[in-house]
C-alpha atoms as a PDB file:
ATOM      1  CA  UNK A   1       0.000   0.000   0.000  1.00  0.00           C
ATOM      2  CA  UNK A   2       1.419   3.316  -0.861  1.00  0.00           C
ATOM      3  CA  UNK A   3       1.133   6.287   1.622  1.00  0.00           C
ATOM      4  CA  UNK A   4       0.728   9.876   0.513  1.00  0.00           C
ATOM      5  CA  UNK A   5       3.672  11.640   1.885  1.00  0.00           C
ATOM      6  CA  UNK A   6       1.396  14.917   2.615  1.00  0.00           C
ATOM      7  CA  UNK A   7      -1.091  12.883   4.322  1.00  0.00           C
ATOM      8  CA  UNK A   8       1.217  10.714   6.295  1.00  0.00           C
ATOM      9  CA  UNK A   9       2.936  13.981   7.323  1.00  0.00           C
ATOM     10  CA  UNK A  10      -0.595  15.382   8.406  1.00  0.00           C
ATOM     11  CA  UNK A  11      -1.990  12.668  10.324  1.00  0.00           C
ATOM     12  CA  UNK A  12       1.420  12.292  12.473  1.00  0.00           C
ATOM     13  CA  UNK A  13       1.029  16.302  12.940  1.00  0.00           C
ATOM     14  CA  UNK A  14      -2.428  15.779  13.940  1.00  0.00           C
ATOM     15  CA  UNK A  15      -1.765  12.867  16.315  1.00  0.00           C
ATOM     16  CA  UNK A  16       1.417  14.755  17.854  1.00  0.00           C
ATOM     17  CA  UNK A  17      -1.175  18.034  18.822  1.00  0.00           C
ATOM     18  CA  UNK A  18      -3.789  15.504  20.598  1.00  0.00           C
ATOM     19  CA  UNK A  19      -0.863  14.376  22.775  1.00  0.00           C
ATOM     20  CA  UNK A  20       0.064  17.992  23.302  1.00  0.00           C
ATOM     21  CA  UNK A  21      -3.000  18.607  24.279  1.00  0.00           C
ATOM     22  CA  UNK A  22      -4.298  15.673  26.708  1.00  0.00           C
ATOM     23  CA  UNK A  23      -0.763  16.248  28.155  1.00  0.00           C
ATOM     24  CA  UNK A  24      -1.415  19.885  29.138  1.00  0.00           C
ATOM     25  CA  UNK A  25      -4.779  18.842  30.229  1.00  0.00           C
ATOM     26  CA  UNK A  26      -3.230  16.362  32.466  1.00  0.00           C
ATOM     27  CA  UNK A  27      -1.027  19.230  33.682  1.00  0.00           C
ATOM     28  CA  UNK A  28      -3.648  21.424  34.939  1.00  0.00           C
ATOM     29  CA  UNK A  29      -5.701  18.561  36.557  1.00  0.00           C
ATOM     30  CA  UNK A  30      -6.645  20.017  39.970  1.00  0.00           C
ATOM     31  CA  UNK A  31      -6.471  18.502  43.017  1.00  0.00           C
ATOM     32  CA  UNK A  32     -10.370  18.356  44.316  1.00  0.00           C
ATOM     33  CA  UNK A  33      -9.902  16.040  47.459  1.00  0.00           C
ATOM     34  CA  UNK A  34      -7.296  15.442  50.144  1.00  0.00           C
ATOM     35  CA  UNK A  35      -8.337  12.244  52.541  1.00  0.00           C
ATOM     36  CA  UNK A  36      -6.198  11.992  55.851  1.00  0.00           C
ATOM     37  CA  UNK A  37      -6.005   8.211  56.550  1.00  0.00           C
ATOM     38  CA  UNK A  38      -4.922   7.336  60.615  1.00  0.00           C
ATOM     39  CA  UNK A  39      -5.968   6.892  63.888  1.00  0.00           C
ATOM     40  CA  UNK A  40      -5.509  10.779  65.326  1.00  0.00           C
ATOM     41  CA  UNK A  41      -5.746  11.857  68.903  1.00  0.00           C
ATOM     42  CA  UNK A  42      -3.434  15.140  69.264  1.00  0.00           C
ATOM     43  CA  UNK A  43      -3.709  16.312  65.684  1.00  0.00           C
ATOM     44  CA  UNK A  44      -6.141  18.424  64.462  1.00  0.00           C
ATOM     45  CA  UNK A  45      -7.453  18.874  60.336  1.00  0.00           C
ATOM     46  CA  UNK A  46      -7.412  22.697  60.678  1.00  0.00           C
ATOM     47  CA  UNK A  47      -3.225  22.267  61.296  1.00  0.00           C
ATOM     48  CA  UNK A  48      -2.927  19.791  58.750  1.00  0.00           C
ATOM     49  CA  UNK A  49      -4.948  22.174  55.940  1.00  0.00           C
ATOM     50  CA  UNK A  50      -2.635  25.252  56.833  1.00  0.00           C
ATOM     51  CA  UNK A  51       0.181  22.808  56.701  1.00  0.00           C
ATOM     52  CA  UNK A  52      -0.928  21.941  53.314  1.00  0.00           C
ATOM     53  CA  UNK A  53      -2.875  25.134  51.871  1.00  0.00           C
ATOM     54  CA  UNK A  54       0.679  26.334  49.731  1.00  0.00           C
ATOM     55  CA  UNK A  55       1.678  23.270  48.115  1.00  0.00           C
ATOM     56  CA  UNK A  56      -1.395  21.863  46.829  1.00  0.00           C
ATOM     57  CA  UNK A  57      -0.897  22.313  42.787  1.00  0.00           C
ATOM     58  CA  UNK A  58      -2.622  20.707  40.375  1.00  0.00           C
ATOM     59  CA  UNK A  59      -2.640  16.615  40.805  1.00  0.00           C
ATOM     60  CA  UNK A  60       1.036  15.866  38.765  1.00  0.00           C
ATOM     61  CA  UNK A  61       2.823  19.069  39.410  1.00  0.00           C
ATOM     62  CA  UNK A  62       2.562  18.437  43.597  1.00  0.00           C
ATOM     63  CA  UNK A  63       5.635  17.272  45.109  1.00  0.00           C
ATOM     64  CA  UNK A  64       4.773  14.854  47.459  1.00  0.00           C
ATOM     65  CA  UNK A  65       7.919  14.661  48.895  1.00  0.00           C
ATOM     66  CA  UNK A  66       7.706  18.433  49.829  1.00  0.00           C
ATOM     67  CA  UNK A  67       3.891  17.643  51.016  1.00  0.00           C
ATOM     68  CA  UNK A  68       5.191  14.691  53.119  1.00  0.00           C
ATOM     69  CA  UNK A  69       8.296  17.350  54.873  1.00  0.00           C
ATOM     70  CA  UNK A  70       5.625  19.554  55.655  1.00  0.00           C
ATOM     71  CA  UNK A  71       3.340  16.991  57.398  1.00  0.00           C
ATOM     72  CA  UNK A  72       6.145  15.696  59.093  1.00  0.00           C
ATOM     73  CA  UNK A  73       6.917  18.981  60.978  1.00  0.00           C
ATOM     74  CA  UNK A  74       3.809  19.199  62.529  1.00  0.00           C
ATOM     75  CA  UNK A  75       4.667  18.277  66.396  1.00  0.00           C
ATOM     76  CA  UNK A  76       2.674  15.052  66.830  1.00  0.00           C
ATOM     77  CA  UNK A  77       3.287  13.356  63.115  1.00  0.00           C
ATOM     78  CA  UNK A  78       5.475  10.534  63.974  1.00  0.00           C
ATOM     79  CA  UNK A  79       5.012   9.285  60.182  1.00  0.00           C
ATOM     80  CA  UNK A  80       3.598  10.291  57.045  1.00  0.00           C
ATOM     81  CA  UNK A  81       2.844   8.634  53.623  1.00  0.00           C
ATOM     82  CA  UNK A  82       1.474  10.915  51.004  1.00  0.00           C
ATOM     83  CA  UNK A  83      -0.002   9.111  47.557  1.00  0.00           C
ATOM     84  CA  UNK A  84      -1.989  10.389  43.886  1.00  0.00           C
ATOM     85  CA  UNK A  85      -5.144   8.364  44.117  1.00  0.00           C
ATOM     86  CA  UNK A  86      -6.234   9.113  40.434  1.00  0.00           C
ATOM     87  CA  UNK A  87      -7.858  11.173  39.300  1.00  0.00           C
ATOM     88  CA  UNK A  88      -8.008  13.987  41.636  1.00  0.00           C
ATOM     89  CA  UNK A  89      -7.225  12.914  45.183  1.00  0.00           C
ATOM     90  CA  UNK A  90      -3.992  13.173  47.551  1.00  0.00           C
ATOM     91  CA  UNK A  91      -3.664  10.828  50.631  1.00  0.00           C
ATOM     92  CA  UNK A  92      -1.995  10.981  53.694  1.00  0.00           C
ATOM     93  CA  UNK A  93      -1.453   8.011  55.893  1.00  0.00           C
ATOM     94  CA  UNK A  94      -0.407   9.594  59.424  1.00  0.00           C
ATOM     95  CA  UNK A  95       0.880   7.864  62.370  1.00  0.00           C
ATOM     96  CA  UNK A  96       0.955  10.560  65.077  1.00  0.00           C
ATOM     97  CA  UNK A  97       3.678  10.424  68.053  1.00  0.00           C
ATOM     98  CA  UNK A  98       3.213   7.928  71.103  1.00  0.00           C
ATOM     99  CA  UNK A  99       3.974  10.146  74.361  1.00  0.00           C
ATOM    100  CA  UNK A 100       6.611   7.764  76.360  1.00  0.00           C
ATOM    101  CA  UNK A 101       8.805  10.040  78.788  1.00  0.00           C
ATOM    102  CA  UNK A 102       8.820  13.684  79.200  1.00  0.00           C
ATOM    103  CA  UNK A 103      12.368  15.450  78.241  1.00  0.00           C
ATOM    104  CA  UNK A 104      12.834  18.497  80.435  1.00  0.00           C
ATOM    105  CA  UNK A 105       9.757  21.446  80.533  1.00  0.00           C
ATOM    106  CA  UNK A 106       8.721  21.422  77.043  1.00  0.00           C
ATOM    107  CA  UNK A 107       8.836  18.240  75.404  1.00  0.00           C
ATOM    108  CA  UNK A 108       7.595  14.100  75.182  1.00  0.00           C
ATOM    109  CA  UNK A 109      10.190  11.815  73.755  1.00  0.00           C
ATOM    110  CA  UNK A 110       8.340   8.195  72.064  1.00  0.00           C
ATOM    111  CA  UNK A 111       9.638   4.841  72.630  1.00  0.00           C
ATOM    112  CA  UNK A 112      11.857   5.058  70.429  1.00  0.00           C
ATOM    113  CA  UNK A 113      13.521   8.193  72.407  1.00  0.00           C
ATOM    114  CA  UNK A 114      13.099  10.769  69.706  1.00  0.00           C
ATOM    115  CA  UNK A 115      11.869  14.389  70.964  1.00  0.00           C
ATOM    116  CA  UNK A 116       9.079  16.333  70.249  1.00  0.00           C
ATOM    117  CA  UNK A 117       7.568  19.786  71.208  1.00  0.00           C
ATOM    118  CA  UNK A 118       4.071  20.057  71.444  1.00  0.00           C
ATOM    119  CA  UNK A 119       2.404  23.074  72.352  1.00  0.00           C
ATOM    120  CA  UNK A 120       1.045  21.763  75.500  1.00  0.00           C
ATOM    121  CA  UNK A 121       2.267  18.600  77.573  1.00  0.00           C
ATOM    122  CA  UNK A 122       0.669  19.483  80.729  1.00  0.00           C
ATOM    123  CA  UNK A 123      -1.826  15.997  80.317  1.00  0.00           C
ATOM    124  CA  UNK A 124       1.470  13.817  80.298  1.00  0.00           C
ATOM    125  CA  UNK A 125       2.835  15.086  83.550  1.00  0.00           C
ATOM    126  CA  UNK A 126       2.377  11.337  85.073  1.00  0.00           C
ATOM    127  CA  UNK A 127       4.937   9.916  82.710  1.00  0.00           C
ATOM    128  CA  UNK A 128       8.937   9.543  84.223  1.00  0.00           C
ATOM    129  CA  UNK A 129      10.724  12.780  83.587  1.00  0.00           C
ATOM    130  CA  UNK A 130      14.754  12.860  82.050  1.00  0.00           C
ATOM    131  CA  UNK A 131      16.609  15.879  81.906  1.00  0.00           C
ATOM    132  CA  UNK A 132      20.381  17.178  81.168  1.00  0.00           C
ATOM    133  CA  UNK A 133      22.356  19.155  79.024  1.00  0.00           C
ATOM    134  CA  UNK A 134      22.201  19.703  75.451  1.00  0.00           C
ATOM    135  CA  UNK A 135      23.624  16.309  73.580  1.00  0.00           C
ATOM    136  CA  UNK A 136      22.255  14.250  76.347  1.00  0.00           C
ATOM    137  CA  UNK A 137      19.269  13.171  74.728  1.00  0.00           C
ATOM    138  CA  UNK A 138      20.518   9.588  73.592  1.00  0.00           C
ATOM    139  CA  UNK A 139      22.549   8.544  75.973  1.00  0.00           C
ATOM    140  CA  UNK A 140      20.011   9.533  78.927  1.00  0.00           C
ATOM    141  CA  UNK A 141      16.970   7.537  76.977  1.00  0.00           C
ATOM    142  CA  UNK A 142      19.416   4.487  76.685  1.00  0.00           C
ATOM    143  CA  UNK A 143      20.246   4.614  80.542  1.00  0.00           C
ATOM    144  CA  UNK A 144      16.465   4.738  81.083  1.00  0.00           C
ATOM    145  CA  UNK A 145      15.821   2.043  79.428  1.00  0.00           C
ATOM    146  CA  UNK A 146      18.559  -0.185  81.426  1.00  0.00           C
ATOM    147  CA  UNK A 147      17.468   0.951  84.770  1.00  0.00           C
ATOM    148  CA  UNK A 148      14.032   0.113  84.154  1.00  0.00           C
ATOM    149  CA  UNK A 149      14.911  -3.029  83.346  1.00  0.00           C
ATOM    150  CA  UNK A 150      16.967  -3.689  86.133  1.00  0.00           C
ATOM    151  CA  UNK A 151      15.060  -1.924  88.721  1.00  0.00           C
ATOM    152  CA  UNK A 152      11.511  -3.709  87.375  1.00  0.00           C
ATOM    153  CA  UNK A 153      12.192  -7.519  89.604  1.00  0.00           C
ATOM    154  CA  UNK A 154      12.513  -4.968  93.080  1.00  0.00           C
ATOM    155  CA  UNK A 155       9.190  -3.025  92.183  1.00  0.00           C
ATOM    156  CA  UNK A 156      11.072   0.080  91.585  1.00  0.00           C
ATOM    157  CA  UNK A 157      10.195   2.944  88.982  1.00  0.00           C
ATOM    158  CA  UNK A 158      12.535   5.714  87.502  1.00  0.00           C
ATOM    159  CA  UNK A 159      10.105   9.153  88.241  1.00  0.00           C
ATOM    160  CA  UNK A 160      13.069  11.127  87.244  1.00  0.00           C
ATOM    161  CA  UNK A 161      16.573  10.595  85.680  1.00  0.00           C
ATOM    162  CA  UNK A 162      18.291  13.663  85.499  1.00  0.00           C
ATOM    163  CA  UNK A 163      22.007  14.970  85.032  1.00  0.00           C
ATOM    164  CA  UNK A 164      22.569  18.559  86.483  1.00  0.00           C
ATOM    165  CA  UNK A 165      25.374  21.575  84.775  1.00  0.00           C
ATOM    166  CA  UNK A 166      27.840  19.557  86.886  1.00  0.00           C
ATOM    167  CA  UNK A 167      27.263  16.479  85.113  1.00  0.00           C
ATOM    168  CA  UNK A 168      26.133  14.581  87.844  1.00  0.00           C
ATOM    169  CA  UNK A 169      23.301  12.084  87.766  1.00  0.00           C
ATOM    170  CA  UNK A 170      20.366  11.628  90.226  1.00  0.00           C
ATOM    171  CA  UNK A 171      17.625   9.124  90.162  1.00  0.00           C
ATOM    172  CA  UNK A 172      14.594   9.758  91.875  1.00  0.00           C
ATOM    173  CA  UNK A 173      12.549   6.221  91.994  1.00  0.00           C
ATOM    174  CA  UNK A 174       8.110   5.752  93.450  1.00  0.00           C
ATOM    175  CA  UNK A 175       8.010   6.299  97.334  1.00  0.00           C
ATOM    176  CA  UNK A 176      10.402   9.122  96.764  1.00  0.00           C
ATOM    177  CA  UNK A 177      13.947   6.840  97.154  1.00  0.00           C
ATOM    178  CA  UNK A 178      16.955   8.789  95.643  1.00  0.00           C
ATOM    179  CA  UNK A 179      20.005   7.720  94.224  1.00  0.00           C
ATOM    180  CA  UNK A 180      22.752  10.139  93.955  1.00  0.00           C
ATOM    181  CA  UNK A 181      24.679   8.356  91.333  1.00  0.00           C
ATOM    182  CA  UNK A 182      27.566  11.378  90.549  1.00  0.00           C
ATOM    183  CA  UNK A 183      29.956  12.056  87.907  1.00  0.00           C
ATOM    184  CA  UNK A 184      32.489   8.968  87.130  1.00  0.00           C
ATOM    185  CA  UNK A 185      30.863   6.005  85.939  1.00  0.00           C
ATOM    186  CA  UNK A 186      27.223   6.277  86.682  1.00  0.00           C
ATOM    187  CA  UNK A 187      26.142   3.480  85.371  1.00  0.00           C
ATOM    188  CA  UNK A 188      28.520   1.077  87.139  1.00  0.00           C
ATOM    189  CA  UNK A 189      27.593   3.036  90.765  1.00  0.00           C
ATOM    190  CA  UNK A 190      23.772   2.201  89.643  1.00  0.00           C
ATOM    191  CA  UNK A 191      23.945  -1.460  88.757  1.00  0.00           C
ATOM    192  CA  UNK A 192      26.390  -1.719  92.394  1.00  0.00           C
ATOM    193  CA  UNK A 193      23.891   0.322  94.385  1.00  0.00           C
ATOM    194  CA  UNK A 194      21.229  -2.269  92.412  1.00  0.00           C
ATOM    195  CA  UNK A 195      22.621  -5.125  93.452  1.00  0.00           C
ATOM    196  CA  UNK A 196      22.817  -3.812  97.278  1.00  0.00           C
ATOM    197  CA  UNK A 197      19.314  -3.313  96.923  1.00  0.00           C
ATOM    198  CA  UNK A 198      17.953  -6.722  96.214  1.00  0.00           C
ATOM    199  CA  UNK A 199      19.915  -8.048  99.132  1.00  0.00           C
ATOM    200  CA  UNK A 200      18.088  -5.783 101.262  1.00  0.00           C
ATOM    201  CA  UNK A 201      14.534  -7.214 100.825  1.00  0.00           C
ATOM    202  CA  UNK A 202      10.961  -5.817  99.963  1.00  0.00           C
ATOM    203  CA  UNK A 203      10.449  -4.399 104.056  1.00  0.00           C
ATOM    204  CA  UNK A 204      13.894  -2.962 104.857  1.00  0.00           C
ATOM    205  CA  UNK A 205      13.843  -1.383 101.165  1.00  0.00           C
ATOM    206  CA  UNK A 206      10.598   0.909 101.918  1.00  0.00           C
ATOM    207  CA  UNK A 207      12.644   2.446 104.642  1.00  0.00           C
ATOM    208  CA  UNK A 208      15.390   3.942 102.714  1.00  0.00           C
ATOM    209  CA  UNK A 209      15.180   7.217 101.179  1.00  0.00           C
ATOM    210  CA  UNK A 210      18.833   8.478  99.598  1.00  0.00           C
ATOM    211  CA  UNK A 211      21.420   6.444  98.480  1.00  0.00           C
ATOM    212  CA  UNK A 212      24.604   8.060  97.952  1.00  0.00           C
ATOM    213  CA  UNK A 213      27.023   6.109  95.318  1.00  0.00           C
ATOM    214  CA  UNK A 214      29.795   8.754  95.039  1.00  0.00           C
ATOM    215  CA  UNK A 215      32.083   7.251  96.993  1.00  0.00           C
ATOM    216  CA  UNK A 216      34.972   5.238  95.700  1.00  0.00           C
ATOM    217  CA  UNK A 217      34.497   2.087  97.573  1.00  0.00           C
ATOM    218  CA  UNK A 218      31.021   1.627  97.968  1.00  0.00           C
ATOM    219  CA  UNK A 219      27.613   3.948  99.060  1.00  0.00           C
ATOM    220  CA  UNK A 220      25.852   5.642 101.758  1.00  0.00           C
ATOM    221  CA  UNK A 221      22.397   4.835 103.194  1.00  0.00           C
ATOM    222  CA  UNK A 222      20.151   7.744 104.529  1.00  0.00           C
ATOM    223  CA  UNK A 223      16.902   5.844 106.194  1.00  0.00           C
ATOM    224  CA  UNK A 224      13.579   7.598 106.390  1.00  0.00           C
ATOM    225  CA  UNK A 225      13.341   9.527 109.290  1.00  0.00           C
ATOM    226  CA  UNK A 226      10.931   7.593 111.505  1.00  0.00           C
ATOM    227  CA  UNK A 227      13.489   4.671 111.038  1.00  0.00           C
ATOM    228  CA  UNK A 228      17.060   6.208 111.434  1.00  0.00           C
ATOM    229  CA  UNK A 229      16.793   5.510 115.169  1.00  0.00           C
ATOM    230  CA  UNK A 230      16.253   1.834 114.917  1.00  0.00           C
ATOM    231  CA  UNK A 231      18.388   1.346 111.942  1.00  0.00           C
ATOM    232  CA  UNK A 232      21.206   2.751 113.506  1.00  0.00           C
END
């Protein structure tokens, strides 16, 4: 069969403008519907829309990428998946943050011991409470975690973990029983103070309120004061 040159030439012309076209159509597809997929307790769809309101283009040109960094900042969004449902739709899967421990005045950390800032965090005031300096974050969160452990088989709880300016660390455990832990090697002064403690037994245990591990060779005992005299 012989094609016409002119025609052949026309038709491919034709064909390549009705690409063009249902391209730039595609292009300018809007995006009419955003659905928020999770189970959400902290975050609220009025933050998420402002969050969103200046990167919505139409459905190809968005960067979801740049969507998902924005969601992400948001103070309770743990994670974030972002998808193009076709052919007009955007969304979000979120998993919001899991309050664990508080870190300091202002923020939660989650189990896995990253920090967060939410505007408020007065409701979580129950939970254990580290604090310490700047670049402490990790290594305080680990230490928590080891404690607890370790302190779980006596009935003990970690209310507070904290390291001062000084570097020093302090535990302050339920029933108000401190453990003054200091500077060299806290972690070795806890685990000897630790096992001290499970020698002591459940009764003579609820009677102590400081222990002092800063000493070279061993640890102080301050007793509650309505046993001192008899434990003396």
């Amino acid at each position: 069969m012989r094609l016409d040159p002119y025609r052949f030439t026309a038709w491919m012309a034709g064909t390549a403008s009705l690409v063009w076209l249902a391209w730039s159509a595609m292009q300018t597809m809007p995006i009419r519907y955003v659905r928020i997929e999770g189970e959400l307790h902290h975050l609220r769809l009025p933050e998420i829309r402002e969050a969103l309101a200046p990167l919505l283009a139409n459905y190809w040109g968005v960067d979801l990428k740049v969507i998902s960094q924005a969601v992400q900042a948001l103070p309770w969004v743990d994670r974030v998946r972002v998808e193009r449902h076709w052919p007009d739709t955007l969304v979000l899967r979120i998993w919001e943050q899991t309050p664990y421990l508080r870190w300091g005045k202002k923020a939660l950390m989650n189990p896995r011991g990253d920090r967060f800032v939410p505007m408020e965090i007065k409701a979580y005031d129950r939970l254990p409470l580290l604090s310490g300096p700047e670049g402490y974050q990790t290594r305080l969160f680990q230490a928590y975690e080891q404690m607890r452990a370790e302190l779980k088989p006596l009935g003990l709880r970690i209310l507070r973990l904290e390291v001062d300016q000084r570097r020093s660390w302090r535990v302050i455990l339920n029933d108000g029983l401190e453990m003054v832990l200091g500077r060299k090697a806290p972690l070795e002064a806890f685990q000897t103070v630790v096992g001290s403690l499970q020698q002591l037994g459940g009764e003579r245990l609820k009677k102590v309120q400081k222990l002092d591990a800063r000493y070279e060779h061993g640890f102080s005992v301050l007793w509650k004061a309505s046993d001192r005299k008899g434990s003396r």
